[in-house]
PDB file of N, CA and C in Angstrom:
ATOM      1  N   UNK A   1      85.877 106.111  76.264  1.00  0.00           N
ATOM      2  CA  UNK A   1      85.444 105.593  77.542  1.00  0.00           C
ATOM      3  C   UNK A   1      86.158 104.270  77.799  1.00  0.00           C
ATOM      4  N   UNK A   2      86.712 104.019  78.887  1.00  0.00           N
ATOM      5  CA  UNK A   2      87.395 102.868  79.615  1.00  0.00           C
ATOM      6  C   UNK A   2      86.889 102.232  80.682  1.00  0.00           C
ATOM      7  N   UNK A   3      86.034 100.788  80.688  1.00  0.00           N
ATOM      8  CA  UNK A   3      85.459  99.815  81.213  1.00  0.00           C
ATOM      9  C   UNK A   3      86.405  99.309  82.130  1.00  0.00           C
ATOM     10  N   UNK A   4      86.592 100.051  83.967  1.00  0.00           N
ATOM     11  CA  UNK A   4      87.183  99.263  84.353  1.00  0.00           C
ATOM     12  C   UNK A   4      86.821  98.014  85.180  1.00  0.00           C
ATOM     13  N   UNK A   5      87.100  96.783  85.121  1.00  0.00           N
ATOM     14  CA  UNK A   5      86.091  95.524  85.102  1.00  0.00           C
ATOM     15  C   UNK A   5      87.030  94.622  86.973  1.00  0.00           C
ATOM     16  N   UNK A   6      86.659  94.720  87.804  1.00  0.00           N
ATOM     17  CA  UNK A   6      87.485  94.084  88.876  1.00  0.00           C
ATOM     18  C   UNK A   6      86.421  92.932  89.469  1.00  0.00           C
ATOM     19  N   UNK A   7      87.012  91.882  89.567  1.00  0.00           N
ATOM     20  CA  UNK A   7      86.007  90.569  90.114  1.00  0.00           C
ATOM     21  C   UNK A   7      86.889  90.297  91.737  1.00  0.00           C
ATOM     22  N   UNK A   8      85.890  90.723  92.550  1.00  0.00           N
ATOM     23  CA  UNK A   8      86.195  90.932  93.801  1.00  0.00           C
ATOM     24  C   UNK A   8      85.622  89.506  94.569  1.00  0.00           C
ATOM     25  N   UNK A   9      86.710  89.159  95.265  1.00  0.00           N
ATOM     26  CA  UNK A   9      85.949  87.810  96.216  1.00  0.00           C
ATOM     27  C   UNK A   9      86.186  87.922  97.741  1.00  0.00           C
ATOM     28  N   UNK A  10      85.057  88.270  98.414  1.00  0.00           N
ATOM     29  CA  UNK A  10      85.402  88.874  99.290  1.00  0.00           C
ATOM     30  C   UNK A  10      85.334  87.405 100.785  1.00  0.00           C
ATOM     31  N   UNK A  11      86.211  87.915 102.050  1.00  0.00           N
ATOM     32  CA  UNK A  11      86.121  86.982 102.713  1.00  0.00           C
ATOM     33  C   UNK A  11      84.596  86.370 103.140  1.00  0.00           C
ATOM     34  N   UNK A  12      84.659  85.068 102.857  1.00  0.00           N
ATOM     35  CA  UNK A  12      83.422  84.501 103.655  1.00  0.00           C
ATOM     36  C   UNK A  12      82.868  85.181 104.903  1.00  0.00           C
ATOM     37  N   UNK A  13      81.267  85.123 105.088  1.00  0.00           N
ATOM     38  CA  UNK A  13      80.736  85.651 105.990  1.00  0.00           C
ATOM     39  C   UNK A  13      80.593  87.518 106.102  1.00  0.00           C
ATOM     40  N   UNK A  14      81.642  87.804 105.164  1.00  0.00           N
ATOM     41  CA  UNK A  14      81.891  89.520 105.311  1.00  0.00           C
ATOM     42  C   UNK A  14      81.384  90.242 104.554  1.00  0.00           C
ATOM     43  N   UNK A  15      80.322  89.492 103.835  1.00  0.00           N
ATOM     44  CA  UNK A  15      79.213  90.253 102.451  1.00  0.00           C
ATOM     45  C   UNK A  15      78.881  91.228 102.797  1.00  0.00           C
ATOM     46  N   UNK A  16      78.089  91.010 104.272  1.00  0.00           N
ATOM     47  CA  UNK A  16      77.205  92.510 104.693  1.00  0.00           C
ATOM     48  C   UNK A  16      78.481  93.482 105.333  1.00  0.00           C
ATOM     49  N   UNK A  17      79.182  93.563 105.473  1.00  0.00           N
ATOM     50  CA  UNK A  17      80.235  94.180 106.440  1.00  0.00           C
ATOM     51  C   UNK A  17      81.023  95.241 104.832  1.00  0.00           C
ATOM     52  N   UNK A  18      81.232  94.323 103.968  1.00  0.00           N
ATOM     53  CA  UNK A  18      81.348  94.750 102.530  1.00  0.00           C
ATOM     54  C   UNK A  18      81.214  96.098 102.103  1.00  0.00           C
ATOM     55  N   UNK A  19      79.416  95.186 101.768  1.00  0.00           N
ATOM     56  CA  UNK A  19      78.653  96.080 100.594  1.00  0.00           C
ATOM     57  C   UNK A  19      78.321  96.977 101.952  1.00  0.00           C
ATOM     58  N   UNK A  20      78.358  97.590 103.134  1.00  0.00           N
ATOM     59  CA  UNK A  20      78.126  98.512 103.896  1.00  0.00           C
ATOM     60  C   UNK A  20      79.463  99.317 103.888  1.00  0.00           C
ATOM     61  N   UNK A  21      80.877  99.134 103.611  1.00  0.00           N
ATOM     62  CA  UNK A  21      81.467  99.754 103.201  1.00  0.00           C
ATOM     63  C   UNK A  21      81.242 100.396 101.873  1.00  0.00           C
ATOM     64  N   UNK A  22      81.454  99.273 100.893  1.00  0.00           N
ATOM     65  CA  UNK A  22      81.463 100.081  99.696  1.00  0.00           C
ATOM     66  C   UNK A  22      80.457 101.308  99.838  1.00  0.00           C
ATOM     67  N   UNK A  23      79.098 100.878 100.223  1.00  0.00           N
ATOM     68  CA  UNK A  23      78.462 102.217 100.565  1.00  0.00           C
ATOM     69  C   UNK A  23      79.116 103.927 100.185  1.00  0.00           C
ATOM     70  N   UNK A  24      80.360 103.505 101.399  1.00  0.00           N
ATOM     71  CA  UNK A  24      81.004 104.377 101.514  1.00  0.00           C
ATOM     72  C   UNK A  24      81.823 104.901 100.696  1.00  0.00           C
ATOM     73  N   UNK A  25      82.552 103.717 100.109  1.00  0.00           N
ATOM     74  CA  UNK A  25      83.744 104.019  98.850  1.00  0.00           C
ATOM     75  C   UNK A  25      83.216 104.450  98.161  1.00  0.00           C
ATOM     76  N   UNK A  26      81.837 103.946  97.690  1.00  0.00           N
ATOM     77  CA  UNK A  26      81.271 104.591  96.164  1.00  0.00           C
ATOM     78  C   UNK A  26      81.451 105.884  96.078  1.00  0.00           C
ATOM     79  N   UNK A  27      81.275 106.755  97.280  1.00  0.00           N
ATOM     80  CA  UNK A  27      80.515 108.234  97.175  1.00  0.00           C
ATOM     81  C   UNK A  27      82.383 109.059  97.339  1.00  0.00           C
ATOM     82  N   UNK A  28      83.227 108.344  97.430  1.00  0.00           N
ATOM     83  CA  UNK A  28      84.730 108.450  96.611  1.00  0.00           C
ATOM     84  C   UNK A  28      85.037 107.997  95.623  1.00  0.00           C
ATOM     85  N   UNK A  29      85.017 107.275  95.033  1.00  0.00           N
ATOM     86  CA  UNK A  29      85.241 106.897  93.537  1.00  0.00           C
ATOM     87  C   UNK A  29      84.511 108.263  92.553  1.00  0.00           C
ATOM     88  N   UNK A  30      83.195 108.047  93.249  1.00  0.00           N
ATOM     89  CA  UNK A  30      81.791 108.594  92.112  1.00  0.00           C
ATOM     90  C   UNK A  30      82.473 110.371  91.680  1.00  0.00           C
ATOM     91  N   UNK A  31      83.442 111.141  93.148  1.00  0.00           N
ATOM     92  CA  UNK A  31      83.648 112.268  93.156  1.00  0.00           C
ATOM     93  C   UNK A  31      84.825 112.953  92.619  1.00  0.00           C
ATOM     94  N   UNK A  32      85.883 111.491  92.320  1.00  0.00           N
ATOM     95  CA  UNK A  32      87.170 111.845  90.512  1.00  0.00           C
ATOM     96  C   UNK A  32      86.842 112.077  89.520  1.00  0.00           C
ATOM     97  N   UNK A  33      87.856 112.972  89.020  1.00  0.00           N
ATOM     98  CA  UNK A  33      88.374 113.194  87.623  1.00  0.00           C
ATOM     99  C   UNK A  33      87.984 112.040  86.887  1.00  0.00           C
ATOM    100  N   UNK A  34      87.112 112.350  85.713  1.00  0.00           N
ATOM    101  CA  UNK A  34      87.219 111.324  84.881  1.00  0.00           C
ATOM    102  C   UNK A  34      86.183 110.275  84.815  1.00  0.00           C
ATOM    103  N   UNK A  35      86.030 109.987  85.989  1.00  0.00           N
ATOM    104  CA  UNK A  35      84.705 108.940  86.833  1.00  0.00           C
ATOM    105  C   UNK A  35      83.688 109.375  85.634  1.00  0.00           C
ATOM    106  N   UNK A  36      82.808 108.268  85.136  1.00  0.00           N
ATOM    107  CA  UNK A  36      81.740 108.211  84.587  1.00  0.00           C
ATOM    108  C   UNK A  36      80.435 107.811  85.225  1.00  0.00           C
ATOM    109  N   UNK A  37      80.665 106.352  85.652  1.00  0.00           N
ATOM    110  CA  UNK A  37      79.601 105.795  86.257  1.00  0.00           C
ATOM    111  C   UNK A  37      80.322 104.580  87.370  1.00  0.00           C
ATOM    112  N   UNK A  38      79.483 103.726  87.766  1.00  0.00           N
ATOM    113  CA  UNK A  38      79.768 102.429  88.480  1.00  0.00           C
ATOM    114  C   UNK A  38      78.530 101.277  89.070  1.00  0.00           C
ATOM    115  N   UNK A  39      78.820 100.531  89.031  1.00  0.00           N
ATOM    116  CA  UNK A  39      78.100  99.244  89.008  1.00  0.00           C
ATOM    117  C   UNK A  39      78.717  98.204  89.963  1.00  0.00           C
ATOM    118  N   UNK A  40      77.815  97.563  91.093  1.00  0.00           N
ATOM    119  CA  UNK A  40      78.527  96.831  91.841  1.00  0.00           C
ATOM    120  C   UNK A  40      77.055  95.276  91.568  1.00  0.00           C
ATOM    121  N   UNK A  41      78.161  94.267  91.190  1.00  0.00           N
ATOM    122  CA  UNK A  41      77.093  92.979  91.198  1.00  0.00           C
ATOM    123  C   UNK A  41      77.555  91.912  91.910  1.00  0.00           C
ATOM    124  N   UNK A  42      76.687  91.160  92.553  1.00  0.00           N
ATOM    125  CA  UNK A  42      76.940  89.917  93.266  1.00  0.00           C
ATOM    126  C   UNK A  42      76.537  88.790  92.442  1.00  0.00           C
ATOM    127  N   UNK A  43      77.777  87.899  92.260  1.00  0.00           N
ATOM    128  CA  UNK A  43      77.104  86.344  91.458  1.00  0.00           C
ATOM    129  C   UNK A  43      76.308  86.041  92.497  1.00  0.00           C
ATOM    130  N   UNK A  44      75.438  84.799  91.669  1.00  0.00           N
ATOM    131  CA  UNK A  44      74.055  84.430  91.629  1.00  0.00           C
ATOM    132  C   UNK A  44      75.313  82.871  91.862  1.00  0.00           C
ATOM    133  N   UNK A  45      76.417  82.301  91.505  1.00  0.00           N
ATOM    134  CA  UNK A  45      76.887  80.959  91.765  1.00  0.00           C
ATOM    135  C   UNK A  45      77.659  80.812  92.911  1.00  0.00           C
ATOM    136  N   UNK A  46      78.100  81.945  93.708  1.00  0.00           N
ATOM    137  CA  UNK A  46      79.235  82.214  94.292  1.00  0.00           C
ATOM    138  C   UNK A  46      78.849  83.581  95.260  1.00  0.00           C
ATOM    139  N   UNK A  47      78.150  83.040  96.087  1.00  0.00           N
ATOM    140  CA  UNK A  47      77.711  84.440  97.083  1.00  0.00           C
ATOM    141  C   UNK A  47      78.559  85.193  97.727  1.00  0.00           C
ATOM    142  N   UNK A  48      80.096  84.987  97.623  1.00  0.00           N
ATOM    143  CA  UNK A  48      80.521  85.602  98.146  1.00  0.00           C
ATOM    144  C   UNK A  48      81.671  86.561  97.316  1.00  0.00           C
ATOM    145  N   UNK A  49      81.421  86.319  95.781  1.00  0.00           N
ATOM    146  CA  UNK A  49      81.631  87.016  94.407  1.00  0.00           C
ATOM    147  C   UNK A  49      81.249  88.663  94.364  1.00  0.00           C
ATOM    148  N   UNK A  50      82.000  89.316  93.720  1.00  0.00           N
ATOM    149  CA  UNK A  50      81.081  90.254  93.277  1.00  0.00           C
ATOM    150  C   UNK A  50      81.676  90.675  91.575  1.00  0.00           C
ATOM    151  N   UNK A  51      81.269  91.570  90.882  1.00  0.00           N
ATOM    152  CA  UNK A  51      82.034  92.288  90.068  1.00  0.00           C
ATOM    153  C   UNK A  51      81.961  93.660  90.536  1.00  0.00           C
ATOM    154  N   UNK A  52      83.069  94.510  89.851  1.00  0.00           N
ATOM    155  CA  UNK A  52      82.706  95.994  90.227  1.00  0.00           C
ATOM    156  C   UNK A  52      82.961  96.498  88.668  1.00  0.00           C
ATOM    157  N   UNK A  53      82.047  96.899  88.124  1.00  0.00           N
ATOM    158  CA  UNK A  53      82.043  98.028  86.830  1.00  0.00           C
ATOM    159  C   UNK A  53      82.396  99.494  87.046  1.00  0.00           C
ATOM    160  N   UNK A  54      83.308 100.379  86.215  1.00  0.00           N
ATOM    161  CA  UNK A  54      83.238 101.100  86.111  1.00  0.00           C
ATOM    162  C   UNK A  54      84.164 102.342  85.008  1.00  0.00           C
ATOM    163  N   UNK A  55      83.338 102.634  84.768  1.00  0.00           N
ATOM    164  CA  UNK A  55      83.201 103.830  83.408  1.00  0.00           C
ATOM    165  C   UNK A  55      84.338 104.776  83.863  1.00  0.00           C
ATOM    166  N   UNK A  56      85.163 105.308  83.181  1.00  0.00           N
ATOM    167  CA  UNK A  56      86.305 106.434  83.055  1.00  0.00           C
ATOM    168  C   UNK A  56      86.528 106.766  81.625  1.00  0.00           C
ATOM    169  N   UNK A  57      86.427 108.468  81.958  1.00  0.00           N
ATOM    170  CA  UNK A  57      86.769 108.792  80.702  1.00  0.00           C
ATOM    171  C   UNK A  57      87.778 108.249  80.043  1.00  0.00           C
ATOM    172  N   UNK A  58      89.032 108.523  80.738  1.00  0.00           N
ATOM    173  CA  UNK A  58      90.563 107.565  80.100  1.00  0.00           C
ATOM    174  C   UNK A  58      91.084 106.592  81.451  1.00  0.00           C
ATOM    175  N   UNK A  59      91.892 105.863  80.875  1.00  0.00           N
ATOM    176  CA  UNK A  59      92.802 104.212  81.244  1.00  0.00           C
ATOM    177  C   UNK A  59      93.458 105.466  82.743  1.00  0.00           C
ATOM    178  N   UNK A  60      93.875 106.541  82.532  1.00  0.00           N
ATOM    179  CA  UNK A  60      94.701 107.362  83.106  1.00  0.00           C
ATOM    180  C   UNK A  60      93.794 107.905  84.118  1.00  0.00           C
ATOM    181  N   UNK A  61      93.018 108.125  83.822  1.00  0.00           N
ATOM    182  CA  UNK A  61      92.103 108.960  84.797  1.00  0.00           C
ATOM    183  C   UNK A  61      91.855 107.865  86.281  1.00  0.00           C
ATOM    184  N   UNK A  62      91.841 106.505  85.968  1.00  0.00           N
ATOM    185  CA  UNK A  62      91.744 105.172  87.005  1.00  0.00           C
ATOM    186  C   UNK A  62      93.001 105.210  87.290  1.00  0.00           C
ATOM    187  N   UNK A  63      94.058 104.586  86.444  1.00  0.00           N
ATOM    188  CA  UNK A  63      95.472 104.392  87.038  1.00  0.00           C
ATOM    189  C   UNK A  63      96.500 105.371  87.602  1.00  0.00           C
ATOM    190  N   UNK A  64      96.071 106.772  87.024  1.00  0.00           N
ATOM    191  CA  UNK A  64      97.337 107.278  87.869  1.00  0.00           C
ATOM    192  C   UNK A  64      95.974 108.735  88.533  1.00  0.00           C
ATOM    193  N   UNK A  65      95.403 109.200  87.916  1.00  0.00           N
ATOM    194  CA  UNK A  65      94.481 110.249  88.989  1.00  0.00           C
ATOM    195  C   UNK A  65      93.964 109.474  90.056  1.00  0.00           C
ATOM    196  N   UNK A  66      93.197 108.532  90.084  1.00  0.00           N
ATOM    197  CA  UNK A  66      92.511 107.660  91.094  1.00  0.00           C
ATOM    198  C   UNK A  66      93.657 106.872  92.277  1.00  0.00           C
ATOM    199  N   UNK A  67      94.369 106.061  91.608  1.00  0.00           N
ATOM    200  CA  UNK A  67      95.067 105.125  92.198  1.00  0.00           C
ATOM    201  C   UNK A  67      96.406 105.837  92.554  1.00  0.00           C
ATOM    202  N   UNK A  68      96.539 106.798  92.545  1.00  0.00           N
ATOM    203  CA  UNK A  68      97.643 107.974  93.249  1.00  0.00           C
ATOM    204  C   UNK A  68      97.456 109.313  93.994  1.00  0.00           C
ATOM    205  N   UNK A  69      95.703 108.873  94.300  1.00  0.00           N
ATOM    206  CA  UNK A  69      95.138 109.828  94.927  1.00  0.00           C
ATOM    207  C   UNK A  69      95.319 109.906  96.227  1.00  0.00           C
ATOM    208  N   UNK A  70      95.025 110.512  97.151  1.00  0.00           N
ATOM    209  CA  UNK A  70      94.740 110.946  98.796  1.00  0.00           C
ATOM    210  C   UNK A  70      93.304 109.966  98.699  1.00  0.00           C
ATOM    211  N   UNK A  71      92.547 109.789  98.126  1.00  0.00           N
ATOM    212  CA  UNK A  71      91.386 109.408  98.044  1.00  0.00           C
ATOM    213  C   UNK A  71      91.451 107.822  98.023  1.00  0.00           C
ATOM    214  N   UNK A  72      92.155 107.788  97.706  1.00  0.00           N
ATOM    215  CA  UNK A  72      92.939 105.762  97.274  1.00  0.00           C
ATOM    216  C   UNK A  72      92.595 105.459  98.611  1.00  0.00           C
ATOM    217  N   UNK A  73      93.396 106.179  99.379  1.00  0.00           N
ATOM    218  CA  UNK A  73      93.721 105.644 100.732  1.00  0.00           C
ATOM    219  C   UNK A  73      92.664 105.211 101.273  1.00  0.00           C
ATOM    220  N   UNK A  74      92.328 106.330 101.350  1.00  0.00           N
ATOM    221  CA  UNK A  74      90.908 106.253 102.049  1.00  0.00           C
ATOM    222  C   UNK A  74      90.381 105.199 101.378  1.00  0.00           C
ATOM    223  N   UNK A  75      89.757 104.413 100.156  1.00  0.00           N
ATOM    224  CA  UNK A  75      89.301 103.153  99.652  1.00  0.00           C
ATOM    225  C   UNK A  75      89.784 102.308  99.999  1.00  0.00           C
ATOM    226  N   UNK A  76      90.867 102.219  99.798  1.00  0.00           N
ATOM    227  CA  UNK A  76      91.912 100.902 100.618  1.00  0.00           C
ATOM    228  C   UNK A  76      91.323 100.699 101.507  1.00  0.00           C
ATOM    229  N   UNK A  77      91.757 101.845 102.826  1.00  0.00           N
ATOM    230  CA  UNK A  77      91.189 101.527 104.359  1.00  0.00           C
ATOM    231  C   UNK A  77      89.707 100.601 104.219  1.00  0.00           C
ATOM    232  N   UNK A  78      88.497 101.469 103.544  1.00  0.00           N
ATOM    233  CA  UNK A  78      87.751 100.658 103.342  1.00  0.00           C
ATOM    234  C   UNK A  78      87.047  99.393 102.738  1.00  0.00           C
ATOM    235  N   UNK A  79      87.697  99.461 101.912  1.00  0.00           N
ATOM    236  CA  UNK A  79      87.792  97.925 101.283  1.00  0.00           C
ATOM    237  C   UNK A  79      88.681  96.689 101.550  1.00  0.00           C
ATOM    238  N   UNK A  80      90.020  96.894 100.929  1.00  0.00           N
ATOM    239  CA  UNK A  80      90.748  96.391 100.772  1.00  0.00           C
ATOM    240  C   UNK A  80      90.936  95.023 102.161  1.00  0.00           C
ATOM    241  N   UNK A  81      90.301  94.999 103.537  1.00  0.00           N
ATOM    242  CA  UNK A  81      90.519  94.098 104.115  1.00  0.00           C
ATOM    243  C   UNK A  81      89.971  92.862 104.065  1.00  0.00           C
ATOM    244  N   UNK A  82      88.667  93.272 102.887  1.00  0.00           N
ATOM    245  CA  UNK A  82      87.805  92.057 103.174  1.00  0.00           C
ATOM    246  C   UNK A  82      87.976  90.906 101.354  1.00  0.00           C
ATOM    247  N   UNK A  83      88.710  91.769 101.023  1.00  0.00           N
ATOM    248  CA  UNK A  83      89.745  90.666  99.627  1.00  0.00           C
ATOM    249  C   UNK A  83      90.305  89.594 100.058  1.00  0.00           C
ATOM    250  N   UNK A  84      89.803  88.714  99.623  1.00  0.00           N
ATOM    251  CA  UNK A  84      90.958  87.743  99.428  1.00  0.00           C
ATOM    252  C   UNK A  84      90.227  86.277  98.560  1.00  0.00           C
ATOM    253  N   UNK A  85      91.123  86.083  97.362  1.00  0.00           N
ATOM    254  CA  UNK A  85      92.442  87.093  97.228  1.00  0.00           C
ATOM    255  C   UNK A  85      92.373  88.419  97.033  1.00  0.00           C
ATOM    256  N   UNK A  86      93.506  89.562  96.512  1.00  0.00           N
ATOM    257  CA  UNK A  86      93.213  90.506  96.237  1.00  0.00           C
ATOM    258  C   UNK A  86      92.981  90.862  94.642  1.00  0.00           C
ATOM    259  N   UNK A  87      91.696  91.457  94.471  1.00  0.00           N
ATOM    260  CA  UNK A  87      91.355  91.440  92.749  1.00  0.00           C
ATOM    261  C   UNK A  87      92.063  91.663  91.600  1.00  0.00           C
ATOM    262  N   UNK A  88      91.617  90.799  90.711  1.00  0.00           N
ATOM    263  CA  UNK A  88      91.791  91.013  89.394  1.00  0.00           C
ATOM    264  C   UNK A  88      91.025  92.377  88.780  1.00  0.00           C
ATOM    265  N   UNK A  89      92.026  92.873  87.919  1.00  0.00           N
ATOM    266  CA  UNK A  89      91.468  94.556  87.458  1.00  0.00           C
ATOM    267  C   UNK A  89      92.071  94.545  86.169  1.00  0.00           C
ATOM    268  N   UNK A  90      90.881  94.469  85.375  1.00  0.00           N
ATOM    269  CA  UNK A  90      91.362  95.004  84.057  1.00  0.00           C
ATOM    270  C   UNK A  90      90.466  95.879  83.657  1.00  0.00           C
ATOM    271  N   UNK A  91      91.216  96.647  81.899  1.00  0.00           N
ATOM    272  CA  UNK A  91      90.577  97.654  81.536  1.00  0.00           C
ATOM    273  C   UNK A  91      90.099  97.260  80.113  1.00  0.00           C
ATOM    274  N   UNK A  92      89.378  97.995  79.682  1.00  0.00           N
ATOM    275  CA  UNK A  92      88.331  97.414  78.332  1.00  0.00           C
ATOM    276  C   UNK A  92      87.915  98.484  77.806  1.00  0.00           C
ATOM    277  N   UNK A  93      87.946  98.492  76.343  1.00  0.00           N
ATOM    278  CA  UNK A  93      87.657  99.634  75.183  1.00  0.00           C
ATOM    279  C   UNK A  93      86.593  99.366  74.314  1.00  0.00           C
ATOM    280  N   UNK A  94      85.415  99.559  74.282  1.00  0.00           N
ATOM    281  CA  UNK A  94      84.673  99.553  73.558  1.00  0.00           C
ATOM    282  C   UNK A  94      85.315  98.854  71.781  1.00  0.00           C
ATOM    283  N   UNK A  95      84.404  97.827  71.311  1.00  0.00           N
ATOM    284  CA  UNK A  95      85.337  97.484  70.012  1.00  0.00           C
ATOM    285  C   UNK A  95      83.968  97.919  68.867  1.00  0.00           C
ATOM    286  N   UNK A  96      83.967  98.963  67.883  1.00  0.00           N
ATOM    287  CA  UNK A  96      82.707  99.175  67.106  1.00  0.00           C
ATOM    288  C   UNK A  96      82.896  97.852  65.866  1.00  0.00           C
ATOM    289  N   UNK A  97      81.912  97.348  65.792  1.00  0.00           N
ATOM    290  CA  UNK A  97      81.989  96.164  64.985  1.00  0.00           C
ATOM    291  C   UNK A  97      81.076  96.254  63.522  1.00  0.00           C
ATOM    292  N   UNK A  98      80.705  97.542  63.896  1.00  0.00           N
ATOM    293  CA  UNK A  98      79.289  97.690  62.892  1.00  0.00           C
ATOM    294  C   UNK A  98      79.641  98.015  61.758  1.00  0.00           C
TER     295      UNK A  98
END
């Protein structure tokens, strides 16, 4: 499983305009290859913060099924105007320590 972790800062004033998109994106993301789960949080220091969590089976299943999809687009359109800047995205592997 691959933690993909993006800290989204979205334009001032455009919170609700946002999270009423994402609405929308979610129920595209949620319907790929690979997709596990997802998690959307707003800092508590920085109201106009968010993080976005989300679970993929593999690194591949986000970077090239997702992000080379017909389906991208469509997220873009809906998201992507209210970035700025545009996010940081990384990926994360479980580390067993036990």
């Amino acid at each position: 499983m691959i933690l993909e972790v993006a800290l989204l800062d979205i334009i001032p004033n455009q919170t609700v305009a946002f999270e009423k998109a994402f609405m929308q994106a979610q129920k595209i993301i949620s319907q790929m290859a690979g997709y596990i789960s997802h998690e959307l949080q707003r800092c508590l220091e920085k109201e106009n913060r968010y993080v976005l969590l989300v679970q993929w089976q593999t690194l591949e299943d986000h970077t090239v099924g997702f992000r080379q999809s017909e389906e991208y687009q469509e997220w873009k359109k809906l998201l992507h105007p209210f970035y700025d800047p545009f996010p940081t995205v990384e990926h994360f592997q479980k580390v067993n320590v036990a």
